[in-house]
Protein backbone atom coordinates (compact mmCIF):
# COMPACT_ATOMS: atom_id res chain seq x y z
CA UNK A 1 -30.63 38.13 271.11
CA UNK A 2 -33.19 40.68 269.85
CA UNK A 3 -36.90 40.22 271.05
CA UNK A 4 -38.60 38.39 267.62
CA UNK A 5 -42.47 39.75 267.28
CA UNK A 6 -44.91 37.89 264.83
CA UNK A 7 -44.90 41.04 262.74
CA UNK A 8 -41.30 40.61 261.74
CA UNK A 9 -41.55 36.72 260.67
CA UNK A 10 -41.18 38.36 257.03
CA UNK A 11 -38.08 38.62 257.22
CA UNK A 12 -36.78 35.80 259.37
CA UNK A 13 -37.95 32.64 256.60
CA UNK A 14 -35.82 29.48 256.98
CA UNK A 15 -34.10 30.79 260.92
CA UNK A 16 -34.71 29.59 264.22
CA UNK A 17 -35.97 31.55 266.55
CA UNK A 18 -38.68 32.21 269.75
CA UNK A 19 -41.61 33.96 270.17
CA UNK A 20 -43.23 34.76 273.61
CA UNK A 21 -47.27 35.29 273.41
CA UNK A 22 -50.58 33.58 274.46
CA UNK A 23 -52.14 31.01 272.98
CA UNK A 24 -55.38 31.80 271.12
CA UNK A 25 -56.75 28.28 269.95
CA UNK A 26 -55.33 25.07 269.61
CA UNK A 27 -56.76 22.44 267.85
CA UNK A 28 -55.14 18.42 266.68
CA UNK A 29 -55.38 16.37 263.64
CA UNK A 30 -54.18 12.90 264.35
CA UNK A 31 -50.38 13.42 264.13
CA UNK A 32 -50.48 17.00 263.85
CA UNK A 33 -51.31 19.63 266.43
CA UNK A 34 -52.02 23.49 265.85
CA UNK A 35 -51.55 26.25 268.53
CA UNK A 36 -52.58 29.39 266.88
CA UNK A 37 -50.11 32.70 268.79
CA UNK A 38 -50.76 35.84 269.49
CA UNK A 39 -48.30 38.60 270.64
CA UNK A 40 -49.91 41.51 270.35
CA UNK A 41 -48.63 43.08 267.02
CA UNK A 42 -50.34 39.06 265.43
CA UNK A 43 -51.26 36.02 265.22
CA UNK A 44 -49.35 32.96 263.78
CA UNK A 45 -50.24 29.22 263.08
CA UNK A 46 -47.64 27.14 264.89
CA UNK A 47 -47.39 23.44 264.30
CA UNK A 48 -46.17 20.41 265.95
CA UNK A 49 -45.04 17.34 264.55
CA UNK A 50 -44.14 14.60 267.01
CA UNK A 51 -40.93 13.69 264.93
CA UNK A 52 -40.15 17.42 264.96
CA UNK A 53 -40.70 18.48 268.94
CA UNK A 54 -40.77 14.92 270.78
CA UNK A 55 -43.55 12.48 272.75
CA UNK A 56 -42.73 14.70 276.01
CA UNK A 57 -43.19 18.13 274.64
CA UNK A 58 -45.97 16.50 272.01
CA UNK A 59 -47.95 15.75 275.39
CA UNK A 60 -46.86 19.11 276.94
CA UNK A 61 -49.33 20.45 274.03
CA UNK A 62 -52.79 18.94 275.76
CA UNK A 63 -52.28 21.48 279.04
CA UNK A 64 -52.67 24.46 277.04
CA UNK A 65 -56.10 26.40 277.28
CA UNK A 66 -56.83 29.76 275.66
CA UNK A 67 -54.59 32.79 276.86
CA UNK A 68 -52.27 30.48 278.55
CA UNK A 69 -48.22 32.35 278.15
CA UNK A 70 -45.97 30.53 276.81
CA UNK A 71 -42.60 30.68 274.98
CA UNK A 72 -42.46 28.67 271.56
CA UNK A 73 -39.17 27.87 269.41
CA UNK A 74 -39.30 26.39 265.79
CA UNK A 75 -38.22 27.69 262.22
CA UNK A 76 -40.26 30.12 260.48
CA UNK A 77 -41.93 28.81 256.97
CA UNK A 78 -43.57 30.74 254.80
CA UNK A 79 -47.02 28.99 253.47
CA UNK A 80 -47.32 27.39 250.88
CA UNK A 81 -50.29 28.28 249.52
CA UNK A 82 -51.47 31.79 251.21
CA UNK A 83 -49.77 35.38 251.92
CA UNK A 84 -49.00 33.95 255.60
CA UNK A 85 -46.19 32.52 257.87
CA UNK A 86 -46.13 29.48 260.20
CA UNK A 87 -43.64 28.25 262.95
CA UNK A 88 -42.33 24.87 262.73
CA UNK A 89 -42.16 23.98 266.48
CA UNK A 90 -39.08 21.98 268.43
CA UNK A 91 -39.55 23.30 271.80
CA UNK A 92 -42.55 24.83 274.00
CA UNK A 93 -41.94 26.51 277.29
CA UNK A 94 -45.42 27.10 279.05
CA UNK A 95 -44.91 30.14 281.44
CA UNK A 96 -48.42 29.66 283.09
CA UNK A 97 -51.67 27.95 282.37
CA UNK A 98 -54.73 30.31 282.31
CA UNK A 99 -57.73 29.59 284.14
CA UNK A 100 -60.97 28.84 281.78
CA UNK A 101 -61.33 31.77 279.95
CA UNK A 102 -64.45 33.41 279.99
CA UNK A 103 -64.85 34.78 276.63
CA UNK A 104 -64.67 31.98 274.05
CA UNK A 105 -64.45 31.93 270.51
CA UNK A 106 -68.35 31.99 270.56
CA UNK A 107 -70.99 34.60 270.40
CA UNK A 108 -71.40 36.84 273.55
CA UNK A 109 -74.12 39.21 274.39
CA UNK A 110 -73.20 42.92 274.75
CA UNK A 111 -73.34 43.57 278.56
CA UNK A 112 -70.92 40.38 279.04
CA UNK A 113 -68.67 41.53 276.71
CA UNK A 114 -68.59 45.08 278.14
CA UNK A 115 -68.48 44.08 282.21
CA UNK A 116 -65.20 41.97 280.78
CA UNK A 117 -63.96 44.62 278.48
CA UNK A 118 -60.65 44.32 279.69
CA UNK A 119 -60.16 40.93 278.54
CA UNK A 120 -62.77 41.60 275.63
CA UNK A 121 -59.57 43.88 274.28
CA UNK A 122 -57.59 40.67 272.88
CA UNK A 123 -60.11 39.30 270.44
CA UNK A 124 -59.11 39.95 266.88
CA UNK A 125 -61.86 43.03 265.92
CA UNK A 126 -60.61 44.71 269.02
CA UNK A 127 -57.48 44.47 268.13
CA UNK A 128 -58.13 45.71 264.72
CA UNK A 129 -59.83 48.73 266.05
CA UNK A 130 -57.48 49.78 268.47
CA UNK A 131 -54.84 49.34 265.63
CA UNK A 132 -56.87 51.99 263.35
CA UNK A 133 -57.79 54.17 266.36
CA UNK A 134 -53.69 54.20 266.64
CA UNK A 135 -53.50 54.95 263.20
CA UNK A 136 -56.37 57.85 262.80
CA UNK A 137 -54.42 59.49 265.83
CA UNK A 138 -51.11 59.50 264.47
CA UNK A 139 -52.44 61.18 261.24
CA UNK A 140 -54.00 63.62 263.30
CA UNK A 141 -50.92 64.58 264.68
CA UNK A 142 -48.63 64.23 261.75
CA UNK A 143 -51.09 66.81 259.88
CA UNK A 144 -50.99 69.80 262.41
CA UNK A 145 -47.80 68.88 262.88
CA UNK A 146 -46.29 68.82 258.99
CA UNK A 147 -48.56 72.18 258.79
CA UNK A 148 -46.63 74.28 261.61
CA UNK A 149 -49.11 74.14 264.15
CA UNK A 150 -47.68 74.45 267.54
CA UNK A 151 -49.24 71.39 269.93
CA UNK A 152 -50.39 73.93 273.43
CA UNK A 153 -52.65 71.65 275.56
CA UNK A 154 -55.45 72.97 277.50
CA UNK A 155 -56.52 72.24 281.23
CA UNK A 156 -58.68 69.67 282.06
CA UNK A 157 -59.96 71.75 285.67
CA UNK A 158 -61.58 74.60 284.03
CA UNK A 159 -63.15 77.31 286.04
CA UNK A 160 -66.40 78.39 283.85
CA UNK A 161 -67.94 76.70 281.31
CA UNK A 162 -67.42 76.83 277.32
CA UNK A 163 -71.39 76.05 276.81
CA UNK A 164 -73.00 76.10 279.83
CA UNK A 165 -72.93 74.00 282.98
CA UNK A 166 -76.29 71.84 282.25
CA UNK A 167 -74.04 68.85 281.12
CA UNK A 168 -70.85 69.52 282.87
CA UNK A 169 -68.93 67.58 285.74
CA UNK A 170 -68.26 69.70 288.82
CA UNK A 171 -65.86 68.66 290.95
CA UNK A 172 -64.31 70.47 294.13
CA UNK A 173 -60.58 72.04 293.68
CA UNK A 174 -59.22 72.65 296.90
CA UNK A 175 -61.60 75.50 298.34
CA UNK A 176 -63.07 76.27 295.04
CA UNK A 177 -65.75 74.85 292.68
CA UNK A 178 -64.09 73.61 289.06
CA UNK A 179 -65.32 71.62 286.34
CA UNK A 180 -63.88 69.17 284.00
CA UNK A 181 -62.97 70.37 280.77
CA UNK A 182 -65.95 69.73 278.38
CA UNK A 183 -63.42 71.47 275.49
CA UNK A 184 -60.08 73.51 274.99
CA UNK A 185 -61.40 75.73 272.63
CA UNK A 186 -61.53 79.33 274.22
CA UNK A 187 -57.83 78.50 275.56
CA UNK A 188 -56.66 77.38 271.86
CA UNK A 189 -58.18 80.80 271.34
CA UNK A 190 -55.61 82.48 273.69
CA UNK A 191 -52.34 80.63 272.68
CA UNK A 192 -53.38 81.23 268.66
CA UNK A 193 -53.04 84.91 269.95
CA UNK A 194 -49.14 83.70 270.92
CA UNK A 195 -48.40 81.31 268.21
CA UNK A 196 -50.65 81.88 265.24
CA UNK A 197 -51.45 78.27 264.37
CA UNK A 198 -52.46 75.35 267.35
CA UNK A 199 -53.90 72.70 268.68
CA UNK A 200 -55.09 70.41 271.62
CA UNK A 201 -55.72 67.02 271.87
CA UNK A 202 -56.90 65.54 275.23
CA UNK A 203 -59.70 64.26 276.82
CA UNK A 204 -62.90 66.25 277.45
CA UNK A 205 -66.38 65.74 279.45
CA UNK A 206 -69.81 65.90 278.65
CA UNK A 207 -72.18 64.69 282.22
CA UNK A 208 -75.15 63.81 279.26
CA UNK A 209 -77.39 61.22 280.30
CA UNK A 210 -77.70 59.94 277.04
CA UNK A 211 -77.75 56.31 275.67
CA UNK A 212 -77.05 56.56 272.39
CA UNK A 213 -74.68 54.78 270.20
CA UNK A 214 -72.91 58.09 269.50
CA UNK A 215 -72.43 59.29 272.64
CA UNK A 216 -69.79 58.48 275.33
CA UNK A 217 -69.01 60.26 278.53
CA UNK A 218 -65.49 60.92 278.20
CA UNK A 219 -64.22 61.17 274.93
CA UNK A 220 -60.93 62.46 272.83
CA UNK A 221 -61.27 65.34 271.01
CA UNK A 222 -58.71 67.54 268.92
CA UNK A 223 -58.92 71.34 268.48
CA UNK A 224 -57.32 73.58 266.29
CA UNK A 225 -57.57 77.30 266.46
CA UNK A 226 -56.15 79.65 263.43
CA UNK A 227 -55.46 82.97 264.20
CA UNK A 228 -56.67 85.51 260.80
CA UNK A 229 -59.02 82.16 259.55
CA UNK A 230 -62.51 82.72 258.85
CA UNK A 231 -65.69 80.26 258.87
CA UNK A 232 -64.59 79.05 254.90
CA UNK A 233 -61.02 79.22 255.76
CA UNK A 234 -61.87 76.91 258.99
CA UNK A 235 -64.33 74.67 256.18
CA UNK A 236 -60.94 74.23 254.07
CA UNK A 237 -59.15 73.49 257.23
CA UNK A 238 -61.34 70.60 257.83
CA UNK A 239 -62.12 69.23 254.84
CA UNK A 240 -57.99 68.68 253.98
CA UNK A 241 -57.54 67.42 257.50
CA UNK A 242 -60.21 64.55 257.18
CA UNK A 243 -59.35 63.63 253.63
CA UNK A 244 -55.57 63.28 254.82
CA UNK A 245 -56.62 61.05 258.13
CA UNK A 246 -59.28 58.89 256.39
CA UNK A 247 -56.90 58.18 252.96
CA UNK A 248 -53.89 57.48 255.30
CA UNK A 249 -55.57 54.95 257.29
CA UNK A 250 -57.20 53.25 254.18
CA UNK A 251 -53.61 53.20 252.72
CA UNK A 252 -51.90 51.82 255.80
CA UNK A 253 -54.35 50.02 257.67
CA UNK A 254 -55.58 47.28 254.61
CA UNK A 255 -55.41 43.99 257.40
CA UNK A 256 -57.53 45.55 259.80
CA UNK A 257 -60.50 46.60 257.63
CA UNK A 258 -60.39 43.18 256.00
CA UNK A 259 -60.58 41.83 259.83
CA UNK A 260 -63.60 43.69 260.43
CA UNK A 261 -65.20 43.28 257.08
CA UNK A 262 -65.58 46.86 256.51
CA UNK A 263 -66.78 48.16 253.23
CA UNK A 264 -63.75 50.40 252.38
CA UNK A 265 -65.22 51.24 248.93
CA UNK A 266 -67.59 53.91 251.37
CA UNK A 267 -64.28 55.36 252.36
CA UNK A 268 -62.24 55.67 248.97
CA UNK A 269 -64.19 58.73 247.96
CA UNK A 270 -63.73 60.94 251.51
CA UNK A 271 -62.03 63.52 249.26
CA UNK A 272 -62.52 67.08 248.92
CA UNK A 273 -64.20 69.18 248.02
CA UNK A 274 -67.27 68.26 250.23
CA UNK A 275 -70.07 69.47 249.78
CA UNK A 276 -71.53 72.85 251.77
CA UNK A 277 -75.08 73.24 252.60
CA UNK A 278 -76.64 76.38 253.75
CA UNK A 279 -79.11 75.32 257.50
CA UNK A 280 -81.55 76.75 255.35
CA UNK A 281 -80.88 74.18 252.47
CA UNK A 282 -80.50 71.59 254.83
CA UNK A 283 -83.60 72.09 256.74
CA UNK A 284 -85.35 71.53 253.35
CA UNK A 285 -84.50 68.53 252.72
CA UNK A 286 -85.39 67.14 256.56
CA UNK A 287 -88.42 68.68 256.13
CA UNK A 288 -89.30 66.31 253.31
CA UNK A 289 -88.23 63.19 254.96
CA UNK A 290 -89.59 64.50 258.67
CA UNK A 291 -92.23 66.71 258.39
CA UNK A 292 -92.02 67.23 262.12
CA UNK A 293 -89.38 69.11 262.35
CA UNK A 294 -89.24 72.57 263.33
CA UNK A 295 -87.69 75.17 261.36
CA UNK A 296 -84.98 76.76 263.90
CA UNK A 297 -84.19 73.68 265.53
CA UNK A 298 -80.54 72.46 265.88
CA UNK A 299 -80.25 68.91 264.21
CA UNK A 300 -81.16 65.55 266.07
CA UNK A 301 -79.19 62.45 265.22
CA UNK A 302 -82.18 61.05 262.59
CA UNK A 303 -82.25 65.08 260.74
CA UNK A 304 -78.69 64.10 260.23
CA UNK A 305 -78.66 60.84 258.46
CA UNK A 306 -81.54 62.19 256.45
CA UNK A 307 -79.10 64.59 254.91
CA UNK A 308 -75.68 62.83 255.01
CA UNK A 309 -77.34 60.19 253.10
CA UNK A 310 -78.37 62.11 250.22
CA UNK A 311 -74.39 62.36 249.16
CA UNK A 312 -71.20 59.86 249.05
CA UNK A 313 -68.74 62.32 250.94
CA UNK A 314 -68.96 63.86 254.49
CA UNK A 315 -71.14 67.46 254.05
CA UNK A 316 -71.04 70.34 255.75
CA UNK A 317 -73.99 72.48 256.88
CA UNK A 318 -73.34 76.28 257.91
CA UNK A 319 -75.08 79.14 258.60
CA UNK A 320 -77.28 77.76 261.58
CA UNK A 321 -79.64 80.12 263.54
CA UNK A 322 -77.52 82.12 265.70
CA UNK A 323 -80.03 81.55 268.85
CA UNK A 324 -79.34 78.13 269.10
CA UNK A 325 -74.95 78.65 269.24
CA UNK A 326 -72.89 78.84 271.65
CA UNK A 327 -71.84 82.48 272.92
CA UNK A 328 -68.79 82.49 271.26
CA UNK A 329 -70.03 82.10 267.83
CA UNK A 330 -70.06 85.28 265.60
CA UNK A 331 -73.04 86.39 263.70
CA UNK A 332 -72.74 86.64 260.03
CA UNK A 333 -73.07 90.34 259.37
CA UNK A 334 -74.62 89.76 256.12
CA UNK A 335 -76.69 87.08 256.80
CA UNK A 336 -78.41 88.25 260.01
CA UNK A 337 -79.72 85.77 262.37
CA UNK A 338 -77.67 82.89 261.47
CA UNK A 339 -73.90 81.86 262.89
CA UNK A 340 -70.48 81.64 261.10
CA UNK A 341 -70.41 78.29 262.05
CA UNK A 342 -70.66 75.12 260.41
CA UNK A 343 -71.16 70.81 261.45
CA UNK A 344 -69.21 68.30 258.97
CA UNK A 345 -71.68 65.59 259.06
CA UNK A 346 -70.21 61.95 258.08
CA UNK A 347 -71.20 59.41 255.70
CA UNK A 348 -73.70 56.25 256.13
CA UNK A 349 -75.93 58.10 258.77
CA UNK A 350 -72.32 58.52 261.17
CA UNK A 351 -73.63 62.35 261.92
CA UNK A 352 -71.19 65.46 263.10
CA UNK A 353 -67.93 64.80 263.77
CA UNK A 354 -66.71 68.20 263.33
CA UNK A 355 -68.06 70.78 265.21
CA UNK A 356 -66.76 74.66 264.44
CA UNK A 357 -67.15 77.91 263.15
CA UNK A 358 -65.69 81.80 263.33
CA UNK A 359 -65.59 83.33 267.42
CA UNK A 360 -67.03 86.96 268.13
CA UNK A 361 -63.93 89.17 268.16
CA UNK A 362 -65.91 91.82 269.20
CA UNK A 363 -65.46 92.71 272.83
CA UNK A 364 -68.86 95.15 273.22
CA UNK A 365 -70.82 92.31 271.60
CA UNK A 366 -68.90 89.60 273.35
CA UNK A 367 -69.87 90.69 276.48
CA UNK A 368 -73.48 91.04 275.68
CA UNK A 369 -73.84 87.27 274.49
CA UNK A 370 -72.54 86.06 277.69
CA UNK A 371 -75.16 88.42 279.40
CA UNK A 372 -77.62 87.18 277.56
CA UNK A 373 -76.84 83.30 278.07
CA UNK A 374 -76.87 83.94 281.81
CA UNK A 375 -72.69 83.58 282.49
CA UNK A 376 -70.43 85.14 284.53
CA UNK A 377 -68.50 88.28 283.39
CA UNK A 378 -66.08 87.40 285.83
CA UNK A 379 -65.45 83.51 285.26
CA UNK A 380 -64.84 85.03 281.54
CA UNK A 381 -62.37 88.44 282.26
CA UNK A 382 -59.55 86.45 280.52
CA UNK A 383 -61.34 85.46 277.70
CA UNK A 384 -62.50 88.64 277.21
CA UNK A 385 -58.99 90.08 277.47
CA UNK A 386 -58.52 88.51 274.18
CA UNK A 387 -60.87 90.86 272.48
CA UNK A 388 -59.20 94.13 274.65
CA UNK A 389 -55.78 93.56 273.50
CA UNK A 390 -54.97 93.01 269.83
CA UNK A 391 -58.43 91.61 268.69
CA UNK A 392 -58.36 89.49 265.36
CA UNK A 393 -60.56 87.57 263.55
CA UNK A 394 -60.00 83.68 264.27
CA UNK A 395 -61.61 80.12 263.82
CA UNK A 396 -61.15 76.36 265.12
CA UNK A 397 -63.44 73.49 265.12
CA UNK A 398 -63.40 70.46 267.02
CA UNK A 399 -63.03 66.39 265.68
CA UNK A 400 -64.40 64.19 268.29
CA UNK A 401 -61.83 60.88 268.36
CA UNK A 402 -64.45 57.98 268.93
CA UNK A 403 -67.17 58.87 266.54
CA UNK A 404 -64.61 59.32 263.55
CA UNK A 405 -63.15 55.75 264.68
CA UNK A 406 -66.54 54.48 264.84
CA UNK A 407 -67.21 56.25 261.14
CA UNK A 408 -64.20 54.89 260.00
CA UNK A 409 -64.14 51.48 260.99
CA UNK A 410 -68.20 51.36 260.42
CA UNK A 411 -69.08 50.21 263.82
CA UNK A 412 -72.58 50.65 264.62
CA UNK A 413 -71.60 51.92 268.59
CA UNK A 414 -68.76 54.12 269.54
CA UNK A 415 -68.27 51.39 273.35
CA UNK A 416 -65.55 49.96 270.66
CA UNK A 417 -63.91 52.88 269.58
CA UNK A 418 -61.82 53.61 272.85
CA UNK A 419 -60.42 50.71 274.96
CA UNK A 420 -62.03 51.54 278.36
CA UNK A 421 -65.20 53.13 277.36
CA UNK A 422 -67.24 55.74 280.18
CA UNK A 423 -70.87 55.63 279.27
CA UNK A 424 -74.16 56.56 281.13
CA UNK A 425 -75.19 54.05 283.34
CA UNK A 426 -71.46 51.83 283.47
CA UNK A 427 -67.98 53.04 284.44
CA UNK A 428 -66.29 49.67 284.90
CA UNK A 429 -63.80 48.11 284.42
């Protein structure tokens, strides 16, 4: 007999048949007993009746505690009265009774919830996270994909560092010093020299010890590169790619916003065009709101939500001074001082969560960035290399996983966004 999951009751109304799961509550009224299921892909209300199931098994019922496995049989109803299913019970197999569960159906304070994150997983919002986190992946993929980009996955040992090794992890490979990747970029750049159009999509590093409710220590991240793209090509680029992921999951995900009560109104107009601020422009309007800041400065988390707040769709801000970019980034040539780069900062105060921009193609220059931001012309030979043999103009960006989940799902910490979060100060479970 085929395996019978809660999300295919639809289609079973009026049959007999058993589910295998854990029980989530359970609850009596008089002559009527309630053991609410859940399998993993949902949860169903099943009811006993002691006419229906028996005194014996009608007894069986007081043993169960929460998360207890067991194996129910009955006929699947549909409810009268709401959009749901139910399971008329006859027989109840109990495959093991849990200990008492530590996280009950009340409130729990963050630290307990996060020391038992591993059990924490099976509560409903969790679930419903996890479930959109699937979903906002699989759009990712089915975009680059459907657009002929070729999937070429960088290392995570990396021998030199993409932005400096202040916030890096260094760990020892065999006799040498390595570090883990903190992003694939300057290899996407090498394999768009091979294939045109790519992208990787792994984890990356950052050894920040920061607390903040964006920040997480490991962290997904995906990372095209387009070979013959500029900075507004790479602007297009992004702005189709996050429409596409955030309408898809609104479309296919409705159950799981309702479960977490988000506002998907705040989502419905992610559509492009976006608008495109020059750091100049930007800086303008923080100054009115912050009168602190300082003119040159990259953007902290609060200069952010100043300006994402002043518009209902994500917004990108280019042109920042060139002194406070990576190496890699290329100078505009007509706009001197200031990068080719550009942040797509979310909605509701979320901040960047797309980081990108036009590379220097120009070896002679190249070379003297590196100089000048104290690296090794030696750790970056190959990467150079690029710029010796067949030089082109090129541009990627990068969409960091767990603060689009968090943006998406309007969660007001990214700990939620990925099941086993690493974050300053706590690595387990």
């Amino acid at each position: 007999m085929a395996r019978v999951w809660i999300e295919d009751l639809k289609n079973l109304v009026d049959q007999t048949i058993s589910l295998k799961g854990w029980v989530y509550n359970v609850r009596s009224s008089g002559k009527v007993k309630f053991l609410e299921l859940r399998d993993g892909t949902g949860h169903l209300n099943c009811v006993f009746f002691e006419k229906d199931c028996g005194p014996d098994l009608f007894l069986q019922f007081d043993q169960l505690t929460q998360e207890s496995s067991v194996t129910v049989t009955g006929t699947v109803r549909k409810h009268p009265k709401r959009d749901e299913y139910e399971l008329g019970v006859t027989e109840l197999n109990i495959l093991q009774i849990a200990n008492q569960y530590p996280i009950s159906h009340k409130e729990h304070g963050t630290d307990f919830l996060m020391e038992n994150r591993h059990l924490w997983l099976r509560s409903k919002r969790q679930v419903a996270i996890m479930r959109i986190r699937h979903e906002i992946i699989s759009s990712i993929r089915d975009f680059f994909d459907g657009r002929g980009f070729t999937l070429t996955d960088a290392p995570v040992f990396t021998p030199s560092a993409c932005e400096g090794t202040t916030n890096l992890f260094e760990t020892q490979y065999f006799d040498e010093k390595m570090y883990l990747s903190q992003s694939g970029q300057l290899y996407m750049e090498a394999t768009a020299a091979a294939l045109g159009k790519v992208y990787c999509f792994g984890p990356t590093f950052r050894a920040e010890k920061s607390k903040t409710r964006r920040h997480l220590i490991e962290f997904w991240m995906v990372e095209p590169e387009v070979a013959f793209n500029d900075m507004y090509d790479n602007m297009d680029l992004a702005e189709q790619f996050v429409e596409y992921i955030v309408q898809r999951t609104l479309k296919n995900r409705p159950q799981e916003f309702a479960a977490l009560e988000r506002d998907v109104t705040k989502l419905a107009p992610i559509k492009g065009p976006f608008p495109r601020l020059h750091y100049n422009e930007a800086a303008e309007i923080i100054k009115k709101e912050n009168p602190d800041f300082i003119y040159g400065d990259d953007f902290g988390a609060p200069d952010e939500t100043i300006v994402s707040n002043k518009f209902e769709k994500p917004i990108f801000v280019h042109h920042y001074p060139a002194a406070i970019k990576a190496f890699y980034m290329k100078e505009d040539p007509t706009d001197k001082g200031f990068a080719m780069g550009s942040d797509l900062l979310a909605t509701e105060g979320y901040g960047e969560i797309i980081g990108g921009g036009q590379r220097e193609d120009n070896l002679s220059i190249l070379e003297k960035k590196i100089q000048e931001h104290g690296l090794s012309q030696e750790d970056f030979r190959w990467y150079n290399d690029l710029r010796r043999y067949g030089s082109f103009p090129h541009s990627g960006f990068g969409l960091g996983i767990e603060r689009t989940v968090a943006w998406v799902c309007g969660l007001p910490h990214v700990r939620e966004t990925i099941a086993f979060p690493r974050l300053y100060g706590r690595s387990y479970p």
